[in-house]
PDB file of N, CA and C in Angstrom:
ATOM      1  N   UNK A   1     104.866  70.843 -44.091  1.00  0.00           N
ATOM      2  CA  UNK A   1     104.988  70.971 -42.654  1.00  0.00           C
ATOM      3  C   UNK A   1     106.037  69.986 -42.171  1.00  0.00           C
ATOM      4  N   UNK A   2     107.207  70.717 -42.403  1.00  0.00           N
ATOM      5  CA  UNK A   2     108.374  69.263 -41.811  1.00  0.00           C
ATOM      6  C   UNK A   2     108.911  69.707 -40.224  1.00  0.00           C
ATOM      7  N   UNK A   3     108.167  69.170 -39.006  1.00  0.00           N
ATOM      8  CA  UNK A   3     108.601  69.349 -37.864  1.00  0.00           C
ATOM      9  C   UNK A   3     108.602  67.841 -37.706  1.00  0.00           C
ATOM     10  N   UNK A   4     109.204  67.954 -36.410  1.00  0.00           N
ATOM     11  CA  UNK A   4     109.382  66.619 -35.291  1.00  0.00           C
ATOM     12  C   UNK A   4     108.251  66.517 -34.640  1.00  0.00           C
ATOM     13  N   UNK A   5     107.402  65.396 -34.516  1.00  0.00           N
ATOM     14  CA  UNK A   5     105.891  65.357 -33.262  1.00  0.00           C
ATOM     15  C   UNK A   5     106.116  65.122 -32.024  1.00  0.00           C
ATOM     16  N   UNK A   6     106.242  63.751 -31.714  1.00  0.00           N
ATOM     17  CA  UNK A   6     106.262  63.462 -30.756  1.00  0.00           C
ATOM     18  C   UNK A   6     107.913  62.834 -29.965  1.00  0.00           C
ATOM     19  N   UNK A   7     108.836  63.731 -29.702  1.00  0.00           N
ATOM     20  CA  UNK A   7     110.221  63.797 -29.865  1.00  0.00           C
ATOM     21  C   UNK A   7     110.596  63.710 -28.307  1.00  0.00           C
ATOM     22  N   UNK A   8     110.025  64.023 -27.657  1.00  0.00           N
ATOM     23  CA  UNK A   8     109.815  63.763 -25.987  1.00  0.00           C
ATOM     24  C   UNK A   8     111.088  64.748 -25.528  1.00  0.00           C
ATOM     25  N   UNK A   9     111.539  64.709 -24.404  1.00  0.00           N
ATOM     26  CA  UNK A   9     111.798  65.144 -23.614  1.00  0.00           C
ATOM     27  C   UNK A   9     113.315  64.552 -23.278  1.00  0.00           C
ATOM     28  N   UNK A  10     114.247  65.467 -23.092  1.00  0.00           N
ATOM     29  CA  UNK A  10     115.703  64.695 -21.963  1.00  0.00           C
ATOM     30  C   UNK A  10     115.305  64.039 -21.157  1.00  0.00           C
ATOM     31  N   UNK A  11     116.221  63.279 -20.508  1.00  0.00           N
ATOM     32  CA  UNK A  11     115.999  62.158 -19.528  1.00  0.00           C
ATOM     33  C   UNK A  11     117.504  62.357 -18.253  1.00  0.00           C
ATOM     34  N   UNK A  12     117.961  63.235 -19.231  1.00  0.00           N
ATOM     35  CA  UNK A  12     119.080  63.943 -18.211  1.00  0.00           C
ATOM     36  C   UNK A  12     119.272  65.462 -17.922  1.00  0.00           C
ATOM     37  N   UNK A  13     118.604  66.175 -17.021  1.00  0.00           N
ATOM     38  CA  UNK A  13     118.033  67.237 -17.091  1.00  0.00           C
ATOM     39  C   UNK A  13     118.655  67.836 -15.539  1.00  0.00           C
ATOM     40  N   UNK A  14     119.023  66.681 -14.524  1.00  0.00           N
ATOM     41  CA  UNK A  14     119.002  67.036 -13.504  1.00  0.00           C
ATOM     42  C   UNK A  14     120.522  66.751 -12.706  1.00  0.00           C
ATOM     43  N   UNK A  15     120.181  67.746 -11.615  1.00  0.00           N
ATOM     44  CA  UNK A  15     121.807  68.150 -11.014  1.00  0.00           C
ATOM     45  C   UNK A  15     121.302  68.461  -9.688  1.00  0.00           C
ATOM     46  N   UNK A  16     122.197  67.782  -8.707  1.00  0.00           N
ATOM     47  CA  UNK A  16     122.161  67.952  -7.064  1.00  0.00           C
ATOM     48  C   UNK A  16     122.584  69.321  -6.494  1.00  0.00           C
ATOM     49  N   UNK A  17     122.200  70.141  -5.954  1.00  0.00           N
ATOM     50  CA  UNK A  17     123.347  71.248  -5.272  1.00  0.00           C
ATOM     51  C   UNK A  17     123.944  70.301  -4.382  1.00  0.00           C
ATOM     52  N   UNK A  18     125.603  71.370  -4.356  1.00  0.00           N
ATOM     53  CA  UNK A  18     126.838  70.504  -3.961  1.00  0.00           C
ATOM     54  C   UNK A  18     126.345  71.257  -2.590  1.00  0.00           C
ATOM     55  N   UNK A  19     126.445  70.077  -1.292  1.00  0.00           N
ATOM     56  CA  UNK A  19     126.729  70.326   0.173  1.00  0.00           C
ATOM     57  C   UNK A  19     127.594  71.110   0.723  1.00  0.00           C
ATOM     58  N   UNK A  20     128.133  71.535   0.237  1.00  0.00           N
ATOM     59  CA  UNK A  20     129.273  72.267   0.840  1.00  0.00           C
ATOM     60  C   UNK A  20     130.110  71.731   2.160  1.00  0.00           C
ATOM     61  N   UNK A  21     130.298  70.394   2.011  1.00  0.00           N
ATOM     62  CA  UNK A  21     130.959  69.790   3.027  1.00  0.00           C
ATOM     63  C   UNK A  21     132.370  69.596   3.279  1.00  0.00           C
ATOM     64  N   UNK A  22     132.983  69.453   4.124  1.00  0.00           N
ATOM     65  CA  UNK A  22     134.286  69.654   4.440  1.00  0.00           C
ATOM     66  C   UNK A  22     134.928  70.235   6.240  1.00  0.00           C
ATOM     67  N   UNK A  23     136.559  70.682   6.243  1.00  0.00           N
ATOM     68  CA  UNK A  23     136.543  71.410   6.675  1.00  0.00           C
ATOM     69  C   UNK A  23     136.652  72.687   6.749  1.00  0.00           C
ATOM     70  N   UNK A  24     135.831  73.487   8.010  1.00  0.00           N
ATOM     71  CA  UNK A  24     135.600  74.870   7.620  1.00  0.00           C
ATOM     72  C   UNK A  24     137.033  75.694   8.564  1.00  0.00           C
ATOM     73  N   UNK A  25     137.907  74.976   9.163  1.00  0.00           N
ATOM     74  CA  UNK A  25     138.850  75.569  10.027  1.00  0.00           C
ATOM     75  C   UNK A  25     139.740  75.125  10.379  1.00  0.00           C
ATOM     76  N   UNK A  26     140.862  75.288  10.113  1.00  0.00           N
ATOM     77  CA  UNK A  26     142.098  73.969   9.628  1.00  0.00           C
ATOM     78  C   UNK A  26     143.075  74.287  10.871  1.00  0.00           C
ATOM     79  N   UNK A  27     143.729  73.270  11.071  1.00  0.00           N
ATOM     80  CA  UNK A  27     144.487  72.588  12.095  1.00  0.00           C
ATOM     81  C   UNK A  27     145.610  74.301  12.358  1.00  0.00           C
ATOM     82  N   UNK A  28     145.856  74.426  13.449  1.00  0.00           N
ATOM     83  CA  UNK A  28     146.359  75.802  13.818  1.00  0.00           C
ATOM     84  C   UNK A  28     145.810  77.083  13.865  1.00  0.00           C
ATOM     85  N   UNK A  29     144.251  77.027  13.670  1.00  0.00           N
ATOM     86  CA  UNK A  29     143.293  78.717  13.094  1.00  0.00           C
ATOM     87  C   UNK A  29     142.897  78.201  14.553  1.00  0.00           C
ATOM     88  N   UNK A  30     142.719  80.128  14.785  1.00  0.00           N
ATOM     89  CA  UNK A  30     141.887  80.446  15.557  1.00  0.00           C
ATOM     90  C   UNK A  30     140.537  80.190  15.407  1.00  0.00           C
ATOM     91  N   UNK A  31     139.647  80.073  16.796  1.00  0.00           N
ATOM     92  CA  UNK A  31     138.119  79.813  16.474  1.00  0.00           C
ATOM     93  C   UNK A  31     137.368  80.187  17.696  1.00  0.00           C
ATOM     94  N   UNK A  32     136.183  81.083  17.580  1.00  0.00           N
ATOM     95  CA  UNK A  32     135.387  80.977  18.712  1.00  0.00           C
ATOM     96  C   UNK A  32     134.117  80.380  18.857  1.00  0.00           C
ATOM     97  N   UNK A  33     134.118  80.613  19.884  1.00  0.00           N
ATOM     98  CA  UNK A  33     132.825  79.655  20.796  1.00  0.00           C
ATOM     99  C   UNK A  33     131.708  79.645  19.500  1.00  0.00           C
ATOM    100  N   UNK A  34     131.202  78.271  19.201  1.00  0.00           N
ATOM    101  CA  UNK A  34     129.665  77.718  18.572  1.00  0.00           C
ATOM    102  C   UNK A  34     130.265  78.146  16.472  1.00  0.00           C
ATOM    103  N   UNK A  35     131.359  78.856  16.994  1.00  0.00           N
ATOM    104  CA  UNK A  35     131.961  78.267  15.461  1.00  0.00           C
ATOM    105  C   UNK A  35     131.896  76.507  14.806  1.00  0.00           C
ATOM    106  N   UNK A  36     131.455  76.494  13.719  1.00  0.00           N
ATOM    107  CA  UNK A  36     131.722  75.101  12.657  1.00  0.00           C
ATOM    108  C   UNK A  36     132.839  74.903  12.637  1.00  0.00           C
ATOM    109  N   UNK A  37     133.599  73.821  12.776  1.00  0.00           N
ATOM    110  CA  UNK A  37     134.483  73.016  12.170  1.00  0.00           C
ATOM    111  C   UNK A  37     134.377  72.445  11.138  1.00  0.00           C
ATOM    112  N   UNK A  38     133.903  71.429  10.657  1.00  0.00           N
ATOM    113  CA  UNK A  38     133.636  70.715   9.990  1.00  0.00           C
ATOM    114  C   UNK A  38     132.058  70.564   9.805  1.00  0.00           C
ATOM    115  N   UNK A  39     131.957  70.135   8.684  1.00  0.00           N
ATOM    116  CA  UNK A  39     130.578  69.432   8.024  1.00  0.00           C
ATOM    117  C   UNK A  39     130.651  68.569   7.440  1.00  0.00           C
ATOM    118  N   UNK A  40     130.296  67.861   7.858  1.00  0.00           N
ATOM    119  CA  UNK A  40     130.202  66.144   7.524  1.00  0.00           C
ATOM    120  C   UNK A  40     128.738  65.489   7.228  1.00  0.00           C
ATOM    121  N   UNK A  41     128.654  64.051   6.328  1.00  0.00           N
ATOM    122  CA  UNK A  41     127.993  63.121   6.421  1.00  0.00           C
ATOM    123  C   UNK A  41     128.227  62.103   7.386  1.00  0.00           C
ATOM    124  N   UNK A  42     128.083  61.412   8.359  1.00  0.00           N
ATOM    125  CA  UNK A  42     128.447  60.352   9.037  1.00  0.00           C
ATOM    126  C   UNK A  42     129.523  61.026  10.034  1.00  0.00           C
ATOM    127  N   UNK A  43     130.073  60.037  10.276  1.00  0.00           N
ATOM    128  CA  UNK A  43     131.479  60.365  11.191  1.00  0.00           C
ATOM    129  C   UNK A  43     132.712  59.883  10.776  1.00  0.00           C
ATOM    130  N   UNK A  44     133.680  61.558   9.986  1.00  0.00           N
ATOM    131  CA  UNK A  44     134.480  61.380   9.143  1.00  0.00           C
ATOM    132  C   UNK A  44     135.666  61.693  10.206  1.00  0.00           C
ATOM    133  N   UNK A  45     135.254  62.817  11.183  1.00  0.00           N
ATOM    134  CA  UNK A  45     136.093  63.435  12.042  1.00  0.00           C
ATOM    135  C   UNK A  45     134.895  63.063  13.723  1.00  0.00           C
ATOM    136  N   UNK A  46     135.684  62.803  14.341  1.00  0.00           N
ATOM    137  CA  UNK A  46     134.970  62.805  15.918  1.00  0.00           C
ATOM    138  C   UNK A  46     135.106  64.477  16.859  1.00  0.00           C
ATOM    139  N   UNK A  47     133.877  64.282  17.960  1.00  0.00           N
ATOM    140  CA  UNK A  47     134.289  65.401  18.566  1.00  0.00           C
ATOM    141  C   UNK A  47     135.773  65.062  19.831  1.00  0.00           C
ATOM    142  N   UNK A  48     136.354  65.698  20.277  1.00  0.00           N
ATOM    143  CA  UNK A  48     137.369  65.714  21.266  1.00  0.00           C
ATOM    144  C   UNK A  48     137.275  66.934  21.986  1.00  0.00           C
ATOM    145  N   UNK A  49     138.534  67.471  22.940  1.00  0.00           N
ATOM    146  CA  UNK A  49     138.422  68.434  23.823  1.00  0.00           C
ATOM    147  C   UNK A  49     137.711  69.669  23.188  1.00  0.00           C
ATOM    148  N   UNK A  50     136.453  70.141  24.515  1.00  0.00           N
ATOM    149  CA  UNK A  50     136.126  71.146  23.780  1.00  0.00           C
ATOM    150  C   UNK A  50     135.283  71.483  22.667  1.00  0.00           C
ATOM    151  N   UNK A  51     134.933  70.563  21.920  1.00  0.00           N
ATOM    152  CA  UNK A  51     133.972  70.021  20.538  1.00  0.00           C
ATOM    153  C   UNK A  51     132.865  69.274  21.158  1.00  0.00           C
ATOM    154  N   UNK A  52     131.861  69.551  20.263  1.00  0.00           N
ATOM    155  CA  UNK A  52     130.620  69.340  20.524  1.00  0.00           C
ATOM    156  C   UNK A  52     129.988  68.394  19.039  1.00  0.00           C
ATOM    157  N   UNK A  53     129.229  67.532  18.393  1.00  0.00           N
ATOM    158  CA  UNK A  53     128.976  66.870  17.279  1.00  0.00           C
ATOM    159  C   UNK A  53     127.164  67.442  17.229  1.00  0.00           C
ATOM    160  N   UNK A  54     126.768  67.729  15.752  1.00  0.00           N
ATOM    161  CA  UNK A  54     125.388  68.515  15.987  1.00  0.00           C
ATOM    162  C   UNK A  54     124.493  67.740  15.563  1.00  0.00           C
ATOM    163  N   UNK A  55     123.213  67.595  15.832  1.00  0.00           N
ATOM    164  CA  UNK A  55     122.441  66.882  14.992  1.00  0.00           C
ATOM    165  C   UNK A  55     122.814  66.164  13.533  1.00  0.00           C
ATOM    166  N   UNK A  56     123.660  66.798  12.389  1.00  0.00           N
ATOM    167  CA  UNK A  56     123.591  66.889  11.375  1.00  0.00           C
ATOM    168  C   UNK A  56     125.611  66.379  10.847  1.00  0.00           C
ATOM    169  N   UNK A  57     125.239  66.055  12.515  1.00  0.00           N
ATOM    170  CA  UNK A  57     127.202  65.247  12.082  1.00  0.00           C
ATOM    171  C   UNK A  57     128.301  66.540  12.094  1.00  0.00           C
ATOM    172  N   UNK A  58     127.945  67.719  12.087  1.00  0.00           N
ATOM    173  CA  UNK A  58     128.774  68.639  12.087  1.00  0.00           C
ATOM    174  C   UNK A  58     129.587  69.356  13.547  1.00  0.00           C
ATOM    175  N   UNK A  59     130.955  69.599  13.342  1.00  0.00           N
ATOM    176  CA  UNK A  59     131.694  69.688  14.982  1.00  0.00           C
ATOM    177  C   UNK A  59     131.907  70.818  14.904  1.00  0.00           C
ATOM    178  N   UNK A  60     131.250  71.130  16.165  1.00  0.00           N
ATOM    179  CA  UNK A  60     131.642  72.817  16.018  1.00  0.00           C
ATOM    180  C   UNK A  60     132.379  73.046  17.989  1.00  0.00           C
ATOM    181  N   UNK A  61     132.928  74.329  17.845  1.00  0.00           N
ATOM    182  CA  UNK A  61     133.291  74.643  18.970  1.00  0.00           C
ATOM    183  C   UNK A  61     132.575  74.970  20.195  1.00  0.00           C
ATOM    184  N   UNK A  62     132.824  74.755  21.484  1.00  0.00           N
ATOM    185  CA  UNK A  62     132.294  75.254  22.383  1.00  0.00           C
ATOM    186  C   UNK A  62     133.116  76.038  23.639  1.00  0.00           C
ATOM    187  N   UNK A  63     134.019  76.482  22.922  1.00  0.00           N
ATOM    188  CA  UNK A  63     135.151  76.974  23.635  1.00  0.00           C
ATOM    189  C   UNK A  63     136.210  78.122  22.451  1.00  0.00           C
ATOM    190  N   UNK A  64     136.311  79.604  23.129  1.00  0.00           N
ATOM    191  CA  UNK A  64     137.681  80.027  22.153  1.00  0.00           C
ATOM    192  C   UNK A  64     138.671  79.385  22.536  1.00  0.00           C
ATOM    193  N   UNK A  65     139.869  79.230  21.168  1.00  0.00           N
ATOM    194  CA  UNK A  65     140.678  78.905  21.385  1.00  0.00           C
ATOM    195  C   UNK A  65     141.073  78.370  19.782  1.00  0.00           C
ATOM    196  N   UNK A  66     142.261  77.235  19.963  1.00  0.00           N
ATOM    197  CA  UNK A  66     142.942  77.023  18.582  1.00  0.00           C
ATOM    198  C   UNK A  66     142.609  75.601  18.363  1.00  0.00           C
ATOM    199  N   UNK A  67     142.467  74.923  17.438  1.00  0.00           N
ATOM    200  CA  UNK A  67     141.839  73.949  16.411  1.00  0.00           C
ATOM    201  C   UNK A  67     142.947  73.257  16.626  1.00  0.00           C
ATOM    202  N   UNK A  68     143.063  71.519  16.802  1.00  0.00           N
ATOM    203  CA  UNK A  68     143.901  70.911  16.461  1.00  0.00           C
ATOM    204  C   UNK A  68     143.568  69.576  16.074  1.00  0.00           C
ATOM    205  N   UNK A  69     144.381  68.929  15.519  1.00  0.00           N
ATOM    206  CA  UNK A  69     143.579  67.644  14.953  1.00  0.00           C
ATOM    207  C   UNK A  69     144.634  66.723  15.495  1.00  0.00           C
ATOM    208  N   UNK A  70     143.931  65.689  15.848  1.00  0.00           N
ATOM    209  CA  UNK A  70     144.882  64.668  16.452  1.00  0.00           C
ATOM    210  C   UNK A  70     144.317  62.725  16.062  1.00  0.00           C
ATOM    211  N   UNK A  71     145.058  62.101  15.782  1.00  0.00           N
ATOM    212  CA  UNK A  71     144.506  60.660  15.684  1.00  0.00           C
ATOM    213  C   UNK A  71     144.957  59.777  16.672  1.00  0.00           C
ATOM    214  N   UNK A  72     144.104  58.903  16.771  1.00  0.00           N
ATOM    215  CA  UNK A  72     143.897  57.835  17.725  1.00  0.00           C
ATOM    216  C   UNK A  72     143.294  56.391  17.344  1.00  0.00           C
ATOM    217  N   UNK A  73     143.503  55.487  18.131  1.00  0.00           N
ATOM    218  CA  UNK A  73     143.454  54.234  17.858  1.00  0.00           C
ATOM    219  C   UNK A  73     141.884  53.743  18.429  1.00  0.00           C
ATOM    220  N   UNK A  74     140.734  53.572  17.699  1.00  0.00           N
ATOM    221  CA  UNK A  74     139.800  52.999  18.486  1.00  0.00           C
ATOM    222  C   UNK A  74     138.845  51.420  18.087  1.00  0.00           C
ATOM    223  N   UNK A  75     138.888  50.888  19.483  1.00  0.00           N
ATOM    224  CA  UNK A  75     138.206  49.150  19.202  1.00  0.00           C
ATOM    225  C   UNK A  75     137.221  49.557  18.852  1.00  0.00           C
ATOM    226  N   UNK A  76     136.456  48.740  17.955  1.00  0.00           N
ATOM    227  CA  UNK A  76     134.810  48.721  17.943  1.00  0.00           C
ATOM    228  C   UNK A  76     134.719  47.301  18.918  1.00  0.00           C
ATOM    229  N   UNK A  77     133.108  47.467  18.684  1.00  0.00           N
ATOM    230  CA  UNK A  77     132.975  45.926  19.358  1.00  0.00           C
ATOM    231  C   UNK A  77     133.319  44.344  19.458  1.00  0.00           C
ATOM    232  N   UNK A  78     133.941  44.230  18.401  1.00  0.00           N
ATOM    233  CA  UNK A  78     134.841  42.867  17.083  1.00  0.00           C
ATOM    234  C   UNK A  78     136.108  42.865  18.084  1.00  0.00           C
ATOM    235  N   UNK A  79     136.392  43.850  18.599  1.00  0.00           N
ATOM    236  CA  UNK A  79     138.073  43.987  19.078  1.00  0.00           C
ATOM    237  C   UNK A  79     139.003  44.653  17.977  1.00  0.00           C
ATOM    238  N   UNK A  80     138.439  44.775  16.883  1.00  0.00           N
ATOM    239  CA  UNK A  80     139.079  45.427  15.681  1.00  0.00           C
ATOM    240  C   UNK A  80     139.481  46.880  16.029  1.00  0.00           C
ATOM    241  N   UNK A  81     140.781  47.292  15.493  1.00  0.00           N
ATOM    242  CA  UNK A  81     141.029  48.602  15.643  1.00  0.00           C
ATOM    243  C   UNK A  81     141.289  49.183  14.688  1.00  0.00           C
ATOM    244  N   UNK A  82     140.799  50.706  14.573  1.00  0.00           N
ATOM    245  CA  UNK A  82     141.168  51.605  13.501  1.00  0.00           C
ATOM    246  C   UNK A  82     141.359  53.076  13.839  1.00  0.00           C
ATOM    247  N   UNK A  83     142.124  53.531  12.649  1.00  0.00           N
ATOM    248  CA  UNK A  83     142.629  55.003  13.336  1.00  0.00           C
ATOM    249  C   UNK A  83     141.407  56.172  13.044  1.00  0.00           C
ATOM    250  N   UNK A  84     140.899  56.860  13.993  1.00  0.00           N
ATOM    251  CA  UNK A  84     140.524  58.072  14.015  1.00  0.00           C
ATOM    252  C   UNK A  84     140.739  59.368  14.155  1.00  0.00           C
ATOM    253  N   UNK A  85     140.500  60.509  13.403  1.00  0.00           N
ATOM    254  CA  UNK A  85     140.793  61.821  13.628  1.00  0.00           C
ATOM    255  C   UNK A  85     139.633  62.629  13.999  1.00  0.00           C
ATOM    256  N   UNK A  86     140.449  62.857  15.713  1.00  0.00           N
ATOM    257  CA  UNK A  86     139.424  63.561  16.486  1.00  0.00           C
ATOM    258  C   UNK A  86     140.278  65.366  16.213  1.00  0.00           C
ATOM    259  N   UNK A  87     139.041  66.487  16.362  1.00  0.00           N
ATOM    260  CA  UNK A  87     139.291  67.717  16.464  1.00  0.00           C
ATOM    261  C   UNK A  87     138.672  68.006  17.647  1.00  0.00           C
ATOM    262  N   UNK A  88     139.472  68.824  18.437  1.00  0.00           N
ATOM    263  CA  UNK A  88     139.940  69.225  19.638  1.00  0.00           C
ATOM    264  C   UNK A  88     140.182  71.194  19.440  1.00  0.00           C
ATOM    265  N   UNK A  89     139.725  71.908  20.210  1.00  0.00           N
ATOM    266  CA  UNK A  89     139.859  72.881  21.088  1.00  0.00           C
ATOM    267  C   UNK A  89     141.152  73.479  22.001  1.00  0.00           C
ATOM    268  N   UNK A  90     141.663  73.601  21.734  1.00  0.00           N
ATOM    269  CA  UNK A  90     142.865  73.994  23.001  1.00  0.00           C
ATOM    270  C   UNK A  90     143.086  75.204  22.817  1.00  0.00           C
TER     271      UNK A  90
END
């Protein structure tokens, strides 16, 4: 009887489903009203004209119209500044 007994088990067995995060509508596309933009963790992109931010960090539209992305300079509380990219509606 030549088997293996007690030989246990992998210990690497496991895998995340991928989020599917990103953007969903790129700078110049058309988009209508309560369309996704983006899906995000945190705040990678801000909302701007027209954009709305959802429970879940994600910017979606609240207006038809065309997608644009624009950056800007913002203080935090330190006086420190850094650049942000807000998506905007127009």
């Amino acid at each position: 009887m030549a088997h293996t007994k007690a030989g246990g088990s992998s210990r690497n067995g496991r895998d995340s489903n991928a989020k599917r995060l990103g953007i969903k509508v790129h700078d110049g596309n058309q988009i209508t009203n309560g369309s996704i933009i983006a899906k995000q963790k945190g705040n990678k992109y801000y909302p701007g004209k027209n954009t709305k931010q959802a429970k879940d960090n994600s910017i979606y539209a609240i207006k038809d119209g065309t997608v644009k992305f624009t950056s800007k300079q913002k203080t935090n509380f330190q006086g420190k500044t850094r650049k942000i990219t807000l998506v905007n509606v127009i």
